[in-house]
Protein backbone atom coordinates (compact mmCIF):
# COMPACT_ATOMS: atom_id res chain seq x y z
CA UNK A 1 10.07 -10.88 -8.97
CA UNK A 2 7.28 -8.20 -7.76
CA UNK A 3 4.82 -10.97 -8.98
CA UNK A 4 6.57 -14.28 -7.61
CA UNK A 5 6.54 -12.88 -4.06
CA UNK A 6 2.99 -11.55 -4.17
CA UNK A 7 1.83 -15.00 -5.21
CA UNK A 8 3.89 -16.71 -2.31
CA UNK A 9 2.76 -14.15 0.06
CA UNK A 10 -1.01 -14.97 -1.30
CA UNK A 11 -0.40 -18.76 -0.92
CA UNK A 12 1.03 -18.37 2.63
CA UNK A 13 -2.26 -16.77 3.85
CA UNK A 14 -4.17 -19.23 2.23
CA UNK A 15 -2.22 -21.91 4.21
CA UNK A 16 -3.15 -20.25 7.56
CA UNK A 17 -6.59 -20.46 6.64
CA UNK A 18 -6.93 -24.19 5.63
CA UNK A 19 -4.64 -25.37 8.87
CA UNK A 20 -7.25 -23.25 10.78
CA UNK A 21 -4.06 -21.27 12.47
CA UNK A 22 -4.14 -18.13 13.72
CA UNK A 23 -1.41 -15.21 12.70
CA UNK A 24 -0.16 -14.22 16.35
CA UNK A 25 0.62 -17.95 16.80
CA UNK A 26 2.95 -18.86 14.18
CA UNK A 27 6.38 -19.65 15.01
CA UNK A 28 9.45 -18.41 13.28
CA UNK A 29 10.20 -21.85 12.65
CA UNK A 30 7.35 -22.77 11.06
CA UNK A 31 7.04 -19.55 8.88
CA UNK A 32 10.99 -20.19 7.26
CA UNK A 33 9.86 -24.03 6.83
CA UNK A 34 6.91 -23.03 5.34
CA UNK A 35 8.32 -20.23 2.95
CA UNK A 36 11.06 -22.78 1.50
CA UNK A 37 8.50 -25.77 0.59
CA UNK A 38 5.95 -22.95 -1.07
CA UNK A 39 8.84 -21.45 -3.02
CA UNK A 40 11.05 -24.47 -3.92
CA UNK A 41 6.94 -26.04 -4.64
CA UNK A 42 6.44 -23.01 -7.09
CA UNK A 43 9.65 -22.86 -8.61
CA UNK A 44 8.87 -27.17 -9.49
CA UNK A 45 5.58 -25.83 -11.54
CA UNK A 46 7.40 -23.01 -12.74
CA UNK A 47 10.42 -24.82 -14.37
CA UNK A 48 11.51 -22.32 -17.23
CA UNK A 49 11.23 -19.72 -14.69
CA UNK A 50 14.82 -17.74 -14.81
CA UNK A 51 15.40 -18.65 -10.95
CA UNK A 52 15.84 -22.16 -11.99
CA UNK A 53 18.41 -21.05 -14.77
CA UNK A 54 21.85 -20.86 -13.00
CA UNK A 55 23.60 -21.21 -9.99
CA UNK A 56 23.80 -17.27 -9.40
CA UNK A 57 19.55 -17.20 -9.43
CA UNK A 58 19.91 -19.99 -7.40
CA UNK A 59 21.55 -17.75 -4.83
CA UNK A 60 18.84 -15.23 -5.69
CA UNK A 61 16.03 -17.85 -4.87
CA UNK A 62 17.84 -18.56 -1.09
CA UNK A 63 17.87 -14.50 -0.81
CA UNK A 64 14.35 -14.76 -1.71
CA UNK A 65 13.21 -17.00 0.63
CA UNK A 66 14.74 -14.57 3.40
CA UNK A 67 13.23 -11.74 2.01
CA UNK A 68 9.55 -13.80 2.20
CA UNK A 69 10.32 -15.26 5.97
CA UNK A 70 11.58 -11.63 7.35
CA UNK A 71 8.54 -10.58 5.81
CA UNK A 72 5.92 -13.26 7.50
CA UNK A 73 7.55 -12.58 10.59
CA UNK A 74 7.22 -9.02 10.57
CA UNK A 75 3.20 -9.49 9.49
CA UNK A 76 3.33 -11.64 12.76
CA UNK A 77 4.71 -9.19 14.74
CA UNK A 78 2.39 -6.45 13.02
CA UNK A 79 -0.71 -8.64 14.26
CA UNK A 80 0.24 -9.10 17.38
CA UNK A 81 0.30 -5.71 17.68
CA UNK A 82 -2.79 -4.41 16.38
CA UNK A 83 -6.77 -4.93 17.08
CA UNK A 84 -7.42 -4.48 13.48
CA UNK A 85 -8.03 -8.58 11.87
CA UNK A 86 -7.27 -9.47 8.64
CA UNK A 87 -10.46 -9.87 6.46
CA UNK A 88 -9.30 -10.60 3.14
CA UNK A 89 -5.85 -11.10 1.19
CA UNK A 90 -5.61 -10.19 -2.98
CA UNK A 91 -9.98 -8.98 -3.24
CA UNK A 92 -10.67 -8.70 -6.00
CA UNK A 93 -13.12 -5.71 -7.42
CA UNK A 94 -14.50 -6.59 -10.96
CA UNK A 95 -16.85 -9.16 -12.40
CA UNK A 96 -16.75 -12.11 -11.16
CA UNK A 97 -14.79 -10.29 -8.07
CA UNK A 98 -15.50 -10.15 -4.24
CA UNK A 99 -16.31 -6.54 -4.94
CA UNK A 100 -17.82 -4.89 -7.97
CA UNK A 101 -15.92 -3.09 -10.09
CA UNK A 102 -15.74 0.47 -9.38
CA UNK A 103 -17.93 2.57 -11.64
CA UNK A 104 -17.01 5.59 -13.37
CA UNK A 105 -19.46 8.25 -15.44
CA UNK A 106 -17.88 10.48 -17.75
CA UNK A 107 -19.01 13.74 -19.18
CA UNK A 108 -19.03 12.42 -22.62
CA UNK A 109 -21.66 10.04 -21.23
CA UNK A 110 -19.39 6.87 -21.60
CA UNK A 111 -19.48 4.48 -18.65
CA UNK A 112 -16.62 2.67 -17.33
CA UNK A 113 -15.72 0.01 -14.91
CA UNK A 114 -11.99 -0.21 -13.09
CA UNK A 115 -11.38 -3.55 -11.90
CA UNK A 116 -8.03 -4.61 -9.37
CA UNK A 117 -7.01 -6.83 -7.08
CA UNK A 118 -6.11 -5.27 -3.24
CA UNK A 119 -2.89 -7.03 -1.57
CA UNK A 120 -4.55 -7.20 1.98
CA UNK A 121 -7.46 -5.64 3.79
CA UNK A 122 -7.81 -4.86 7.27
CA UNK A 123 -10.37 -3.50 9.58
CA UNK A 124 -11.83 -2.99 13.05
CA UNK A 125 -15.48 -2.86 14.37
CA UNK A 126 -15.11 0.08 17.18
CA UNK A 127 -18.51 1.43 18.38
CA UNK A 128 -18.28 4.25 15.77
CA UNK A 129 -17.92 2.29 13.22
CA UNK A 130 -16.22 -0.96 10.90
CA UNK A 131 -12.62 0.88 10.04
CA UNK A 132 -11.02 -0.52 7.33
CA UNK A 133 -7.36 -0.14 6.07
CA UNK A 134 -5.81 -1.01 2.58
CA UNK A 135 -2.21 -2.38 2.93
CA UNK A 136 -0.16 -2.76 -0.50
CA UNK A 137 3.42 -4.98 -0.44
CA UNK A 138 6.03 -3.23 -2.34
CA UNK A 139 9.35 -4.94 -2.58
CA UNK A 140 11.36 -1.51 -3.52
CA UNK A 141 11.59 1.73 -1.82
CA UNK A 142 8.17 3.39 -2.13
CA UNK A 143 6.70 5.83 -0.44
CA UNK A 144 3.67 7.41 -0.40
CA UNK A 145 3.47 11.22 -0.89
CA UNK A 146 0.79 13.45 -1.46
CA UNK A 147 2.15 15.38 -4.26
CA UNK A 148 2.65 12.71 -6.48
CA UNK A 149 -1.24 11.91 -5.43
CA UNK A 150 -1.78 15.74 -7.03
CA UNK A 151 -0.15 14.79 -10.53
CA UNK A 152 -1.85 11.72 -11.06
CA UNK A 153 0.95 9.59 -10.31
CA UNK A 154 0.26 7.51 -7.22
CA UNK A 155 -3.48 6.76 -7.32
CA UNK A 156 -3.16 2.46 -6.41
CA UNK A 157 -4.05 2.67 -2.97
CA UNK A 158 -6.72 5.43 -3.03
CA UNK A 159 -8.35 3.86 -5.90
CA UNK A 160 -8.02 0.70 -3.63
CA UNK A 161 -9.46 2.47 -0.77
CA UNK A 162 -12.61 3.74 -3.02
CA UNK A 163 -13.56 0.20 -4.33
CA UNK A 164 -13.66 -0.97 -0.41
CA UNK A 165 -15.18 2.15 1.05
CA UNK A 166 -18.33 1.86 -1.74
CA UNK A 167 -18.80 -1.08 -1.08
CA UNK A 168 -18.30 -1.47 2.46
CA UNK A 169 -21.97 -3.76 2.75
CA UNK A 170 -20.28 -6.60 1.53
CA UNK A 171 -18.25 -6.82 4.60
CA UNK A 172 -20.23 -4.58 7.99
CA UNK A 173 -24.07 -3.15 8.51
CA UNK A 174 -22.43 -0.98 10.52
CA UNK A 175 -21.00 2.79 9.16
CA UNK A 176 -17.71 1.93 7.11
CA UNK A 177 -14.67 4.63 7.59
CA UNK A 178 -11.31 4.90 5.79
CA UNK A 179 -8.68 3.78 8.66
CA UNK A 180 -5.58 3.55 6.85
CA UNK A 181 -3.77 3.37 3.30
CA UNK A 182 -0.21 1.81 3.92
CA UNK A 183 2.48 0.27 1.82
CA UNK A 184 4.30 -2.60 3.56
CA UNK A 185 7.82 -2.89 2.75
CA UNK A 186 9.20 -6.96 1.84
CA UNK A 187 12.22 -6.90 2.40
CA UNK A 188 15.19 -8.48 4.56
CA UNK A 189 17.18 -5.13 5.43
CA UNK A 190 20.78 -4.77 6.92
CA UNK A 191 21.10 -3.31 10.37
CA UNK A 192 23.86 -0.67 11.14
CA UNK A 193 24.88 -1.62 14.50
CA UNK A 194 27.37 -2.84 17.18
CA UNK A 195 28.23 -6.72 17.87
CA UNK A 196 26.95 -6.44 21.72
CA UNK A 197 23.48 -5.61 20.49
CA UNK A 198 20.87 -7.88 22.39
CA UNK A 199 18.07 -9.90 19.98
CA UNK A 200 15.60 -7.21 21.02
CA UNK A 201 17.28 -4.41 20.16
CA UNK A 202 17.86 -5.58 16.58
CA UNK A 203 14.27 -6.79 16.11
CA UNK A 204 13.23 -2.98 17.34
CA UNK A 205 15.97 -1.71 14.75
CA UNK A 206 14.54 -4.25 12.07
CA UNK A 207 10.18 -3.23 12.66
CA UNK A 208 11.81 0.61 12.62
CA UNK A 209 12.97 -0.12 9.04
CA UNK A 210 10.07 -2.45 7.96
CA UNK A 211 7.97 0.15 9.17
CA UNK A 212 4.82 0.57 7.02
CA UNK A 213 4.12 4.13 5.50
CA UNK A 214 1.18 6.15 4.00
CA UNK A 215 -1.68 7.45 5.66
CA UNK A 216 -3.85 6.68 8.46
CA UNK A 217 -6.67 8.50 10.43
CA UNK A 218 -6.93 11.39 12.76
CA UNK A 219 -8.20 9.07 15.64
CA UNK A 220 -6.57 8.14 19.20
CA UNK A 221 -8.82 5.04 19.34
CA UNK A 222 -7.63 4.08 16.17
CA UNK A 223 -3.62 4.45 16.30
CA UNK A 224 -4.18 2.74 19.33
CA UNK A 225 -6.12 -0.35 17.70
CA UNK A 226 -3.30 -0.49 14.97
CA UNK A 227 -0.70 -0.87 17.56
CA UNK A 228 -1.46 -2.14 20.54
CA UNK A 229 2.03 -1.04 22.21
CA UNK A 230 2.37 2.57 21.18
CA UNK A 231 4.38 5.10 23.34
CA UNK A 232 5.92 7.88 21.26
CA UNK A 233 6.76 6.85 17.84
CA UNK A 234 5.36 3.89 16.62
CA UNK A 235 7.60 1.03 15.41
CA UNK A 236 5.33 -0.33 12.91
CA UNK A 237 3.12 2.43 11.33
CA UNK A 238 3.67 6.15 11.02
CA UNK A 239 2.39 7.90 14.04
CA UNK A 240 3.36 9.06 17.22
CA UNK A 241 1.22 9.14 20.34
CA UNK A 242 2.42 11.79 23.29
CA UNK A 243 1.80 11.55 27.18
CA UNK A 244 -1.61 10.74 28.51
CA UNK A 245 -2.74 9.01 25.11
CA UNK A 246 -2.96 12.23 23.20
CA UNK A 247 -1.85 11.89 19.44
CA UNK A 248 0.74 13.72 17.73
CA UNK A 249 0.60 15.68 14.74
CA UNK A 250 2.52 14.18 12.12
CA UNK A 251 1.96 14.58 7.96
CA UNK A 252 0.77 10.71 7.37
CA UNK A 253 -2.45 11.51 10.23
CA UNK A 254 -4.91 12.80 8.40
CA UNK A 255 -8.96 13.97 9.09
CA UNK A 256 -11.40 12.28 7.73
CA UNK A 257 -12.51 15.48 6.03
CA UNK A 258 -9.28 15.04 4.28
CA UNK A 259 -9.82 11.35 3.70
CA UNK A 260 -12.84 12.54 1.79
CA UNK A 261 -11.20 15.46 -0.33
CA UNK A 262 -8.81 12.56 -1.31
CA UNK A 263 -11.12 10.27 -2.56
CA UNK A 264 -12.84 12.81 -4.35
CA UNK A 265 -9.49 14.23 -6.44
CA UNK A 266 -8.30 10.42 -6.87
CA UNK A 267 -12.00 10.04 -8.52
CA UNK A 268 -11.69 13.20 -10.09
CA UNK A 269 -8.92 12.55 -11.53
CA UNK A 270 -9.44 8.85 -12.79
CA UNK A 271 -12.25 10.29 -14.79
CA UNK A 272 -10.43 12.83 -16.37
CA UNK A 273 -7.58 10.31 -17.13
CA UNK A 274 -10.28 7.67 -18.73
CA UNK A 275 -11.74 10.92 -20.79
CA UNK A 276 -8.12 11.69 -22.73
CA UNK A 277 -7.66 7.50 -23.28
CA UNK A 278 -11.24 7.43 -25.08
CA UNK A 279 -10.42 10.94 -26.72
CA UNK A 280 -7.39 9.02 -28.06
CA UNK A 281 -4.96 11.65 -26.19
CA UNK A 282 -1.75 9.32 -26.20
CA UNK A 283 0.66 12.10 -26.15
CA UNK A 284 4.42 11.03 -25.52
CA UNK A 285 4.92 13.37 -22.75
CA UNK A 286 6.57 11.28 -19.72
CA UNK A 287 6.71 13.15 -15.95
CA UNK A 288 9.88 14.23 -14.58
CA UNK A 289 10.92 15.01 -11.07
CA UNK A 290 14.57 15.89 -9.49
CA UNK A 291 15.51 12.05 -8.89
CA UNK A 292 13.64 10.62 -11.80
CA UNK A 293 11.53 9.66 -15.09
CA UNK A 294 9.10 7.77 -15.77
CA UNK A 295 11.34 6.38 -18.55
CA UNK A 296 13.67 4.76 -16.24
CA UNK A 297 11.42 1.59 -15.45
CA UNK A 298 9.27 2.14 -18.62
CA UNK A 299 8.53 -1.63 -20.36
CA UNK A 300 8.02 0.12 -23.64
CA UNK A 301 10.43 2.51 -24.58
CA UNK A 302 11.59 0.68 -27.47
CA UNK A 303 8.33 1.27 -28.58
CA UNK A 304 7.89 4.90 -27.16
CA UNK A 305 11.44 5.93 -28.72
CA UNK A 306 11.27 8.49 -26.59
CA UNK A 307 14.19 11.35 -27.08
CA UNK A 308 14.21 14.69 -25.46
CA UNK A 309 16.49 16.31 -28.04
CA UNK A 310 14.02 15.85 -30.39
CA UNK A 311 11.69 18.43 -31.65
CA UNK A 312 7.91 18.03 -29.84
CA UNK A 313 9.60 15.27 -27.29
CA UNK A 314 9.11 17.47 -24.08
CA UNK A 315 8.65 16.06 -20.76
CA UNK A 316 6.60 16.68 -17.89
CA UNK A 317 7.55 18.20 -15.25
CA UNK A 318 6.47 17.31 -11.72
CA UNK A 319 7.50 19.53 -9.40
CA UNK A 320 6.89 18.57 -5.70
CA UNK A 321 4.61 20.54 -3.69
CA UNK A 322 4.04 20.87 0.47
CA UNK A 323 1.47 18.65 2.05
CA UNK A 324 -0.29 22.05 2.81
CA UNK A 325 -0.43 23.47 -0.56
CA UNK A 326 -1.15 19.86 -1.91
CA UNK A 327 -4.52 20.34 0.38
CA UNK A 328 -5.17 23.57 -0.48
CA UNK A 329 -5.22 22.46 -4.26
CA UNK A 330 -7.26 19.89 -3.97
CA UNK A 331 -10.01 21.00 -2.07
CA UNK A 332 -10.43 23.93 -4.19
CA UNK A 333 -10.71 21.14 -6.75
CA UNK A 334 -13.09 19.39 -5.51
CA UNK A 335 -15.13 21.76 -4.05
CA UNK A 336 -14.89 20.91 -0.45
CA UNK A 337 -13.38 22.46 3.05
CA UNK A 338 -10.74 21.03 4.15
CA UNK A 339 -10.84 20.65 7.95
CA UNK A 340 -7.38 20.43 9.57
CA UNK A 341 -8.38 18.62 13.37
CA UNK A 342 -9.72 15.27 12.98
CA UNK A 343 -11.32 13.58 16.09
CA UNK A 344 -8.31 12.94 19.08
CA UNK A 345 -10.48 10.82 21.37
């Protein structure tokens, strides 16, 4: 499903391009006409796929198709907003790519290359620089957190953010900085509410739940550039600005000293993950947190067999940590200061 509504999402920016349209012009109209003929066009080329199947996936598909226009018209909404322009949808970093791959040298003298394809990338040419942000679509519940960044376990959109940063002279002569790293929700949510609520005020209620998450930078000018119509807490990205444009401090604004020490431990940490798979370290030991394991969405346990009453079958435990510690730890990994105030202006 994940896939099926990437590739729509792909072919609806496409579209835009070829009819020469802008984003902040598209009518609601046109985006839920435009959704149904892509999908219903996909599903014709795609006819074993399992939404064709029965008259209950056929309700699925109709579900779908809300899910894809909410989301259009929140990406609408989201430009209209913000300074920042889109500059490419699904780049790809690898051979043959938009970007080269990202290069890795390991202690054992091996070289390797990580290739990937980036949902969407943003950015904005302010006289300091070209910022750039990395937005991912998720269609579940995810959120990013920093602890889970410690262990290993949520590297995409850092690893995402490294491929662009490197190779920034593909896109800008001028100085390329991280902006942002944000997951954008797809979804078509239900509102708690009353029945005398205007259109507005469930549209506010609707960007409030649709509201991207992650990380994004330490700078005024910036927030300001993502959203356009800021006063207190934002309703489409996770910051707050206070009176007389001052930002506040929230744990998803972040320095770019700390933007740094990230991409640092992410690369840190993708080389010492590449060392134990040519080492031929394949040790069953699956992480577990409070509210999960990785075993619950895991495509191969059959062949895993995984069973913690078993002798030597011992999980992983991932216990989560503060944001603070979580810095702490990983610029003492690292090797660099981490500097708390970022620039305000």
């Amino acid at each position: 499903m994940g896939s099926f509504i990437h590739g729509i999402l792909d072919k609806f920016s496409d579209l835009i391009k070829i009819e020469k349209m802008q984003w902040k012009d598209i009518t609601r109209e046109w985006s839920r006409k435009t959704i149904s003929e892509l999908v219903d066009r996909e599903l014709n080329v795609q006819s074993n796929s399992i939404l064709n199947s029965s008259s209950r996936y056929k309700y699925m598909t109709d579900r779908l198709k809300r899910i894809l226009t909410r989301s259009v018209n929140i990406m609408t909404e989201h430009v209209k907003r913000s300074s920042f322009d889109t500059l490419a949808n699904e780049l790809v970093f690898g051979k043959g790519g938009d970007l080269p791959p990202i290069k890795l040298s390991l202690p054992s003298g091996e070289d390797i290359q990580l290739i990937g394809r980036i949902d969407r990338v943003d950015s904005a040419d302010l006289e300091s620089g070209t910022y750039f942000r990395v937005i991912d679509y998720k269609t579940g519940q995810k959120s990013f957190s920093l602890s889970e960044v410690y262990y290993g376990l949520q590297l995409q959109l850092l690893v995402y953010l490294d491929a662009l940063i490197s190779n920034a002279e593909y896109y800008t002569e001028k100085e390329a900085i991280p902006g942002a790293v944000l997951y954008f929700r797809v979804d078509d949510p239900m509102i708690s509410g009353t029945a005398d609520m205007t259109e507005e005020e469930i549209e506010k209620a609707i960007l409030k739940k649709l509201k991207m998450n992650g990380l994004i930078l330490k700078d005024a000018r910036v927030v300001k550039s993502m959203d356009k119509e800021i006063e207190g807490y934002s309703l489409i990205i996770p910051a707050r600005m206070n009176k007389g444009d001052v930002l506040g401090s929230t744990p998803s604004v972040v320095s770019l000293e700390q933007f740094d020490i990230l991409r640092e431990y992410v690369r840190d940490t993708m080389v010492r993950i590449c060392e134990d798979m040519l080492n031929g370290n394949i040790e069953i030991k699956p992480s577990k947190s409070k509210k999960h394991t990785a075993c619950n969405y895991c495509s191969f346990a059959s062949v895993c067999q995984f069973d913690p009453s078993m002798k030597d079958n011992k999980y992983r435990y991932v216990n989560k940590k503060k944001d603070e510690e979580v810095w702490n730890l990983m610029a003492d990994k690292v090797g660099l200061e981490q500097v708390g105030e970022g620039s305000e202006g």
